[in-house]
C-alpha atoms as a PDB file:
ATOM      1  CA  UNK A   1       0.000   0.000   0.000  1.00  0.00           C
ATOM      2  CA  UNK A   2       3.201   2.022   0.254  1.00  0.00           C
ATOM      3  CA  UNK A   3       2.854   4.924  -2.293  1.00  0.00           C
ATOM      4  CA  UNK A   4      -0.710   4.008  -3.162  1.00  0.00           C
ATOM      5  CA  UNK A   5      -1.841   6.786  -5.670  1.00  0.00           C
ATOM      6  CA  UNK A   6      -5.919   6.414  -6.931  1.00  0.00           C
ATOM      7  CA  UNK A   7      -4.550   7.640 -10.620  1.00  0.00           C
ATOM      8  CA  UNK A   8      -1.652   4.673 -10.474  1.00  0.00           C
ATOM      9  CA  UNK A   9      -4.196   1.591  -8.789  1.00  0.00           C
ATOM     10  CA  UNK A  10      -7.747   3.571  -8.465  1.00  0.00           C
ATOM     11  CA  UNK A  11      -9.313  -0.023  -7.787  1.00  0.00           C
ATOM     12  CA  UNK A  12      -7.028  -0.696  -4.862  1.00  0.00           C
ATOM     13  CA  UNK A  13      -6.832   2.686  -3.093  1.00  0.00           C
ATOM     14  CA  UNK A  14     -10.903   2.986  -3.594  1.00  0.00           C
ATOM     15  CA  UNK A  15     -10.673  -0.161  -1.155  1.00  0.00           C
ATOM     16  CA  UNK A  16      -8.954   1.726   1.596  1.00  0.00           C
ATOM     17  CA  UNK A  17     -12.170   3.747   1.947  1.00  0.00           C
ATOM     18  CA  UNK A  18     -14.448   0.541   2.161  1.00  0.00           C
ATOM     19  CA  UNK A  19     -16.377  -0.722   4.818  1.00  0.00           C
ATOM     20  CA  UNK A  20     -14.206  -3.859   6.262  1.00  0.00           C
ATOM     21  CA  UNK A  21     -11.210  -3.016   4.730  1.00  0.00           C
ATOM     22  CA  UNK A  22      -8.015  -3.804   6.924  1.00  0.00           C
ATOM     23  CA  UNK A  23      -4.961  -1.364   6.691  1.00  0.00           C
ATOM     24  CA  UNK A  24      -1.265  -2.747   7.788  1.00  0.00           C
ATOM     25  CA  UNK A  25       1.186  -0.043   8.857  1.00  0.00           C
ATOM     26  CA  UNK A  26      -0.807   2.707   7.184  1.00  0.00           C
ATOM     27  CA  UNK A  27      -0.057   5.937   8.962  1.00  0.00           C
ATOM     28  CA  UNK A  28      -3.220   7.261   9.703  1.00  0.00           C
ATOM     29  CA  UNK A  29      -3.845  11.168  10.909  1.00  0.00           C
ATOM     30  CA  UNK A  30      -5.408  11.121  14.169  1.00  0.00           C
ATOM     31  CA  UNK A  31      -7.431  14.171  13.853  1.00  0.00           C
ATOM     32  CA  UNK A  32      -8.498  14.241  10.037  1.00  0.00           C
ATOM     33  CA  UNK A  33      -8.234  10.012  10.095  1.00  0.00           C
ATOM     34  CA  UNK A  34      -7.075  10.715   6.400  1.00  0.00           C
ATOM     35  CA  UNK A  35      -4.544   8.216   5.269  1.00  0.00           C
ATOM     36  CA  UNK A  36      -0.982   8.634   4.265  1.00  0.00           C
ATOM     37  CA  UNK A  37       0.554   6.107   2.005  1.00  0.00           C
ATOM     38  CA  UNK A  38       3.271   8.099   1.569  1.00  0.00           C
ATOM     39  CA  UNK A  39       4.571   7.569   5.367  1.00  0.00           C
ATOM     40  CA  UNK A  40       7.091   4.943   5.609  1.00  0.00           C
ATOM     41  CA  UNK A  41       7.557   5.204   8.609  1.00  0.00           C
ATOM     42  CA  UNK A  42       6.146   2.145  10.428  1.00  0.00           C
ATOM     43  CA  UNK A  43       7.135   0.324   7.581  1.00  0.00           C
ATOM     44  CA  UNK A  44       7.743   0.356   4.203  1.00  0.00           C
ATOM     45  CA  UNK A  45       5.905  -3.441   3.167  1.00  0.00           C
ATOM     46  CA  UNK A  46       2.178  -2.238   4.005  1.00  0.00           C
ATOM     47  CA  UNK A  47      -1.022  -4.396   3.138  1.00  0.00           C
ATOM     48  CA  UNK A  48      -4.207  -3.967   3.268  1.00  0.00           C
ATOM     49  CA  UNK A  49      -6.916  -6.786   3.505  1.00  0.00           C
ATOM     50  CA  UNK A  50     -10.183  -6.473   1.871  1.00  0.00           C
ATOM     51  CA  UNK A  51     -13.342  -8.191   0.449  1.00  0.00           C
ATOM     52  CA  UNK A  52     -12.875 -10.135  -3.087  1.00  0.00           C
ATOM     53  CA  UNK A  53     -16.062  -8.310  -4.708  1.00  0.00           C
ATOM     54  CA  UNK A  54     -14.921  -4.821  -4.401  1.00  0.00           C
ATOM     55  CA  UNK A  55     -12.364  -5.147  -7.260  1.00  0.00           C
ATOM     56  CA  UNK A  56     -15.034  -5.166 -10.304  1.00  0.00           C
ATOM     57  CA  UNK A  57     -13.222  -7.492 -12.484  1.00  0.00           C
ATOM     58  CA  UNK A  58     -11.807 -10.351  -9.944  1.00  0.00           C
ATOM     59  CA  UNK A  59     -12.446 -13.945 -10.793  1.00  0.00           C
ATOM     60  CA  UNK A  60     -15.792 -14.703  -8.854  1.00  0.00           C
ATOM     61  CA  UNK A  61     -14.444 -18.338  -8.711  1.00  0.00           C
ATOM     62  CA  UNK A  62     -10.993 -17.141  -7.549  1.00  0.00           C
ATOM     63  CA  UNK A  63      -9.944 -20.247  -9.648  1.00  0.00           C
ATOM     64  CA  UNK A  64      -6.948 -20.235 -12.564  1.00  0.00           C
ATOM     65  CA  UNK A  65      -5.672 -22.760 -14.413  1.00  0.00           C
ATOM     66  CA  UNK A  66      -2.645 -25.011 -13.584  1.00  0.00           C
ATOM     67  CA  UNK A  67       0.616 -22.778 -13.797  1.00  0.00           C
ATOM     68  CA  UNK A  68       3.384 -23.973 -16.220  1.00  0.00           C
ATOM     69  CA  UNK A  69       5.874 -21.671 -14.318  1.00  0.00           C
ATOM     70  CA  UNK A  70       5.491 -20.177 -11.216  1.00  0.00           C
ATOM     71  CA  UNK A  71       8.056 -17.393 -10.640  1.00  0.00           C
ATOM     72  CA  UNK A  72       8.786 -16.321  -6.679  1.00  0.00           C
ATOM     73  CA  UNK A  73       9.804 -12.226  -5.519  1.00  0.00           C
ATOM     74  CA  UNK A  74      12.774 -13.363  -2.552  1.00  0.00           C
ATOM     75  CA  UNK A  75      15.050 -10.563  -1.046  1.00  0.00           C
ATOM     76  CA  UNK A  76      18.162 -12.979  -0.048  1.00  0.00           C
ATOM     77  CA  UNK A  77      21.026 -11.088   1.151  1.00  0.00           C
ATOM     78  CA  UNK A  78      22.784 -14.694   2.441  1.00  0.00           C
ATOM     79  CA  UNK A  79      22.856 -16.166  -1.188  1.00  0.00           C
ATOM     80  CA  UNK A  80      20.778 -19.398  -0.056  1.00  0.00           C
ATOM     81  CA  UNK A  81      18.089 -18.574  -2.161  1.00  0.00           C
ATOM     82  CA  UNK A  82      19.824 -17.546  -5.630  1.00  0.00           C
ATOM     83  CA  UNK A  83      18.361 -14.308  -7.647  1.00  0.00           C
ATOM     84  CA  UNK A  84      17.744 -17.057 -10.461  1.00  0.00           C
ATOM     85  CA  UNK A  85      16.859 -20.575  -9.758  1.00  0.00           C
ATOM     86  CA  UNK A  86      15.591 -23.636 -11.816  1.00  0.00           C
ATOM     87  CA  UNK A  87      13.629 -25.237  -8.660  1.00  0.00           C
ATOM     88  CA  UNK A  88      12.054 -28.693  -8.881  1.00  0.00           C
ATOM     89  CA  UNK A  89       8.544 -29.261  -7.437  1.00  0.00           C
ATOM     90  CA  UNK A  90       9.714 -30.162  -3.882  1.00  0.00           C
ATOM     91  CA  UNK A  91      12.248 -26.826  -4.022  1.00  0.00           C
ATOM     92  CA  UNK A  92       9.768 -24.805  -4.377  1.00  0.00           C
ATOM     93  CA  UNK A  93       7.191 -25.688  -2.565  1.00  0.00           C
ATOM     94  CA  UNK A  94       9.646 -25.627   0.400  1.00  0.00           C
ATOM     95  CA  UNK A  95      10.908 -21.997   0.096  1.00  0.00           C
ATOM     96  CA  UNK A  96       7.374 -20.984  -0.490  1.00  0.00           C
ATOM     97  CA  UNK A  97       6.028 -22.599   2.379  1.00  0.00           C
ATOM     98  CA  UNK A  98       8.748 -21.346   4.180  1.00  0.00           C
ATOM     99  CA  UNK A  99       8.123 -17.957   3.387  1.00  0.00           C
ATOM    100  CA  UNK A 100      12.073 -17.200   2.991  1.00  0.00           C
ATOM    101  CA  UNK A 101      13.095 -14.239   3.059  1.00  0.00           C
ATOM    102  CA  UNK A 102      16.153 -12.029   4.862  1.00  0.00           C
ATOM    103  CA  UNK A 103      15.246  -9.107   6.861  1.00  0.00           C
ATOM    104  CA  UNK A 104      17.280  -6.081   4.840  1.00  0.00           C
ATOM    105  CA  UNK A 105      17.335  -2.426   5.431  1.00  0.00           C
ATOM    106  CA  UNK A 106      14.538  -0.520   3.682  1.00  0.00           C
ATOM    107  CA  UNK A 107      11.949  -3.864   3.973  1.00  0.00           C
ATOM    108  CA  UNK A 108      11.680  -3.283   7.957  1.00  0.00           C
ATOM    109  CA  UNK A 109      12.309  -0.309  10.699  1.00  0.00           C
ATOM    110  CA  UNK A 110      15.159  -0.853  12.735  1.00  0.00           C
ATOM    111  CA  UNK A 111      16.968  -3.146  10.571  1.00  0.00           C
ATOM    112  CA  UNK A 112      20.442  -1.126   9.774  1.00  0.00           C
ATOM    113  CA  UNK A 113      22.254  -4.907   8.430  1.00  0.00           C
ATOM    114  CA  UNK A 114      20.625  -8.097   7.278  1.00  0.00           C
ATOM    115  CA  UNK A 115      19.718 -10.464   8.987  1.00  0.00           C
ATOM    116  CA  UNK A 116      18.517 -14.158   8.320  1.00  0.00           C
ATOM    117  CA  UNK A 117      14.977 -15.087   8.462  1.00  0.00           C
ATOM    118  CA  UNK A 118      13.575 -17.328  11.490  1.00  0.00           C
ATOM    119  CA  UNK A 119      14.147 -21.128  10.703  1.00  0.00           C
ATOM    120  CA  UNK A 120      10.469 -22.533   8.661  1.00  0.00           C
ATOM    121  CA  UNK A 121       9.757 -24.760  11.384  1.00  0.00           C
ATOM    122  CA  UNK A 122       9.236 -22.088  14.124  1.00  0.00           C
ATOM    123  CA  UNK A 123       7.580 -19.712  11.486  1.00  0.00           C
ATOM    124  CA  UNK A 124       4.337 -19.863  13.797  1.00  0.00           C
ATOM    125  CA  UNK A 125       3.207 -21.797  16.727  1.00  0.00           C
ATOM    126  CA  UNK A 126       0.018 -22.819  14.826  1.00  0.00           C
ATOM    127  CA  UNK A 127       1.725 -24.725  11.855  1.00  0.00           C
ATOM    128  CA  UNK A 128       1.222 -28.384  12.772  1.00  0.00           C
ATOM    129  CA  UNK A 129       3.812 -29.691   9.664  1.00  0.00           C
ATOM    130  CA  UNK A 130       7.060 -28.799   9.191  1.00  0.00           C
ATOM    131  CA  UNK A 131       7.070 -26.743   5.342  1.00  0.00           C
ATOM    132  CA  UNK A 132       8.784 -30.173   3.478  1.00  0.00           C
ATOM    133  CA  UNK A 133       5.886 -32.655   5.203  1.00  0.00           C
ATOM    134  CA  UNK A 134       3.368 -29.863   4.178  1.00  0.00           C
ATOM    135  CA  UNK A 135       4.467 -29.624   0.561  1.00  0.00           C
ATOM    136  CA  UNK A 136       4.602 -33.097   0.383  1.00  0.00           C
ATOM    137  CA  UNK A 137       1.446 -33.674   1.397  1.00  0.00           C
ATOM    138  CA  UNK A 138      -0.528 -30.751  -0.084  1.00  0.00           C
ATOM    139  CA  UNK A 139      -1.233 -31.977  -3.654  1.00  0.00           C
ATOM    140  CA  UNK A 140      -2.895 -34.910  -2.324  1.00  0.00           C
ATOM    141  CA  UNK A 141      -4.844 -33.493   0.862  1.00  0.00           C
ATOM    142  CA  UNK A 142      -8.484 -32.965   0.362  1.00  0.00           C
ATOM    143  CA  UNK A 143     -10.159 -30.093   0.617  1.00  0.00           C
ATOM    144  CA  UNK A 144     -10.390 -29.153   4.134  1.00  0.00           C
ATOM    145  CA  UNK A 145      -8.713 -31.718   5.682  1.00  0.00           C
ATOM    146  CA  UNK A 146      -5.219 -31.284   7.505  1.00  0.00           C
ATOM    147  CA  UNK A 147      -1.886 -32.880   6.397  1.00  0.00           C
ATOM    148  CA  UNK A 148      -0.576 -36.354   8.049  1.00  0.00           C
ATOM    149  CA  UNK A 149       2.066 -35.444   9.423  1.00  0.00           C
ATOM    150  CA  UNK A 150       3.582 -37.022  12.527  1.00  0.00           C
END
Protein backbone atom coordinates (compact mmCIF):
# COMPACT_ATOMS: atom_id res chain seq x y z
CA UNK A 1 0.00 0.00 0.00
CA UNK A 2 3.20 2.02 0.25
CA UNK A 3 2.85 4.92 -2.29
CA UNK A 4 -0.71 4.01 -3.16
CA UNK A 5 -1.84 6.79 -5.67
CA UNK A 6 -5.92 6.41 -6.93
CA UNK A 7 -4.55 7.64 -10.62
CA UNK A 8 -1.65 4.67 -10.47
CA UNK A 9 -4.20 1.59 -8.79
CA UNK A 10 -7.75 3.57 -8.47
CA UNK A 11 -9.31 -0.02 -7.79
CA UNK A 12 -7.03 -0.70 -4.86
CA UNK A 13 -6.83 2.69 -3.09
CA UNK A 14 -10.90 2.99 -3.59
CA UNK A 15 -10.67 -0.16 -1.16
CA UNK A 16 -8.95 1.73 1.60
CA UNK A 17 -12.17 3.75 1.95
CA UNK A 18 -14.45 0.54 2.16
CA UNK A 19 -16.38 -0.72 4.82
CA UNK A 20 -14.21 -3.86 6.26
CA UNK A 21 -11.21 -3.02 4.73
CA UNK A 22 -8.01 -3.80 6.92
CA UNK A 23 -4.96 -1.36 6.69
CA UNK A 24 -1.27 -2.75 7.79
CA UNK A 25 1.19 -0.04 8.86
CA UNK A 26 -0.81 2.71 7.18
CA UNK A 27 -0.06 5.94 8.96
CA UNK A 28 -3.22 7.26 9.70
CA UNK A 29 -3.85 11.17 10.91
CA UNK A 30 -5.41 11.12 14.17
CA UNK A 31 -7.43 14.17 13.85
CA UNK A 32 -8.50 14.24 10.04
CA UNK A 33 -8.23 10.01 10.09
CA UNK A 34 -7.07 10.72 6.40
CA UNK A 35 -4.54 8.22 5.27
CA UNK A 36 -0.98 8.63 4.26
CA UNK A 37 0.55 6.11 2.01
CA UNK A 38 3.27 8.10 1.57
CA UNK A 39 4.57 7.57 5.37
CA UNK A 40 7.09 4.94 5.61
CA UNK A 41 7.56 5.20 8.61
CA UNK A 42 6.15 2.14 10.43
CA UNK A 43 7.13 0.32 7.58
CA UNK A 44 7.74 0.36 4.20
CA UNK A 45 5.91 -3.44 3.17
CA UNK A 46 2.18 -2.24 4.01
CA UNK A 47 -1.02 -4.40 3.14
CA UNK A 48 -4.21 -3.97 3.27
CA UNK A 49 -6.92 -6.79 3.50
CA UNK A 50 -10.18 -6.47 1.87
CA UNK A 51 -13.34 -8.19 0.45
CA UNK A 52 -12.87 -10.14 -3.09
CA UNK A 53 -16.06 -8.31 -4.71
CA UNK A 54 -14.92 -4.82 -4.40
CA UNK A 55 -12.36 -5.15 -7.26
CA UNK A 56 -15.03 -5.17 -10.30
CA UNK A 57 -13.22 -7.49 -12.48
CA UNK A 58 -11.81 -10.35 -9.94
CA UNK A 59 -12.45 -13.95 -10.79
CA UNK A 60 -15.79 -14.70 -8.85
CA UNK A 61 -14.44 -18.34 -8.71
CA UNK A 62 -10.99 -17.14 -7.55
CA UNK A 63 -9.94 -20.25 -9.65
CA UNK A 64 -6.95 -20.23 -12.56
CA UNK A 65 -5.67 -22.76 -14.41
CA UNK A 66 -2.65 -25.01 -13.58
CA UNK A 67 0.62 -22.78 -13.80
CA UNK A 68 3.38 -23.97 -16.22
CA UNK A 69 5.87 -21.67 -14.32
CA UNK A 70 5.49 -20.18 -11.22
CA UNK A 71 8.06 -17.39 -10.64
CA UNK A 72 8.79 -16.32 -6.68
CA UNK A 73 9.80 -12.23 -5.52
CA UNK A 74 12.77 -13.36 -2.55
CA UNK A 75 15.05 -10.56 -1.05
CA UNK A 76 18.16 -12.98 -0.05
CA UNK A 77 21.03 -11.09 1.15
CA UNK A 78 22.78 -14.69 2.44
CA UNK A 79 22.86 -16.17 -1.19
CA UNK A 80 20.78 -19.40 -0.06
CA UNK A 81 18.09 -18.57 -2.16
CA UNK A 82 19.82 -17.55 -5.63
CA UNK A 83 18.36 -14.31 -7.65
CA UNK A 84 17.74 -17.06 -10.46
CA UNK A 85 16.86 -20.57 -9.76
CA UNK A 86 15.59 -23.64 -11.82
CA UNK A 87 13.63 -25.24 -8.66
CA UNK A 88 12.05 -28.69 -8.88
CA UNK A 89 8.54 -29.26 -7.44
CA UNK A 90 9.71 -30.16 -3.88
CA UNK A 91 12.25 -26.83 -4.02
CA UNK A 92 9.77 -24.80 -4.38
CA UNK A 93 7.19 -25.69 -2.56
CA UNK A 94 9.65 -25.63 0.40
CA UNK A 95 10.91 -22.00 0.10
CA UNK A 96 7.37 -20.98 -0.49
CA UNK A 97 6.03 -22.60 2.38
CA UNK A 98 8.75 -21.35 4.18
CA UNK A 99 8.12 -17.96 3.39
CA UNK A 100 12.07 -17.20 2.99
CA UNK A 101 13.09 -14.24 3.06
CA UNK A 102 16.15 -12.03 4.86
CA UNK A 103 15.25 -9.11 6.86
CA UNK A 104 17.28 -6.08 4.84
CA UNK A 105 17.34 -2.43 5.43
CA UNK A 106 14.54 -0.52 3.68
CA UNK A 107 11.95 -3.86 3.97
CA UNK A 108 11.68 -3.28 7.96
CA UNK A 109 12.31 -0.31 10.70
CA UNK A 110 15.16 -0.85 12.73
CA UNK A 111 16.97 -3.15 10.57
CA UNK A 112 20.44 -1.13 9.77
CA UNK A 113 22.25 -4.91 8.43
CA UNK A 114 20.63 -8.10 7.28
CA UNK A 115 19.72 -10.46 8.99
CA UNK A 116 18.52 -14.16 8.32
CA UNK A 117 14.98 -15.09 8.46
CA UNK A 118 13.57 -17.33 11.49
CA UNK A 119 14.15 -21.13 10.70
CA UNK A 120 10.47 -22.53 8.66
CA UNK A 121 9.76 -24.76 11.38
CA UNK A 122 9.24 -22.09 14.12
CA UNK A 123 7.58 -19.71 11.49
CA UNK A 124 4.34 -19.86 13.80
CA UNK A 125 3.21 -21.80 16.73
CA UNK A 126 0.02 -22.82 14.83
CA UNK A 127 1.73 -24.73 11.86
CA UNK A 128 1.22 -28.38 12.77
CA UNK A 129 3.81 -29.69 9.66
CA UNK A 130 7.06 -28.80 9.19
CA UNK A 131 7.07 -26.74 5.34
CA UNK A 132 8.78 -30.17 3.48
CA UNK A 133 5.89 -32.66 5.20
CA UNK A 134 3.37 -29.86 4.18
CA UNK A 135 4.47 -29.62 0.56
CA UNK A 136 4.60 -33.10 0.38
CA UNK A 137 1.45 -33.67 1.40
CA UNK A 138 -0.53 -30.75 -0.08
CA UNK A 139 -1.23 -31.98 -3.65
CA UNK A 140 -2.90 -34.91 -2.32
CA UNK A 141 -4.84 -33.49 0.86
CA UNK A 142 -8.48 -32.96 0.36
CA UNK A 143 -10.16 -30.09 0.62
CA UNK A 144 -10.39 -29.15 4.13
CA UNK A 145 -8.71 -31.72 5.68
CA UNK A 146 -5.22 -31.28 7.51
CA UNK A 147 -1.89 -32.88 6.40
CA UNK A 148 -0.58 -36.35 8.05
CA UNK A 149 2.07 -35.44 9.42
CA UNK A 150 3.58 -37.02 12.53
Amino acid sequence: MIRLSPQAEPEIHATTRMFGTVLENVVMDPQTRELDFDDGTLAENTRACYPIHYIPNASKSGIGGQPKNVLMLTYDAFGVLPPIARLSSAQAAYYFLSGYTAKVAGTEIGIKEPRPPSPPASAHPSCRCTPPCTASSSPRTSPGTAPACG
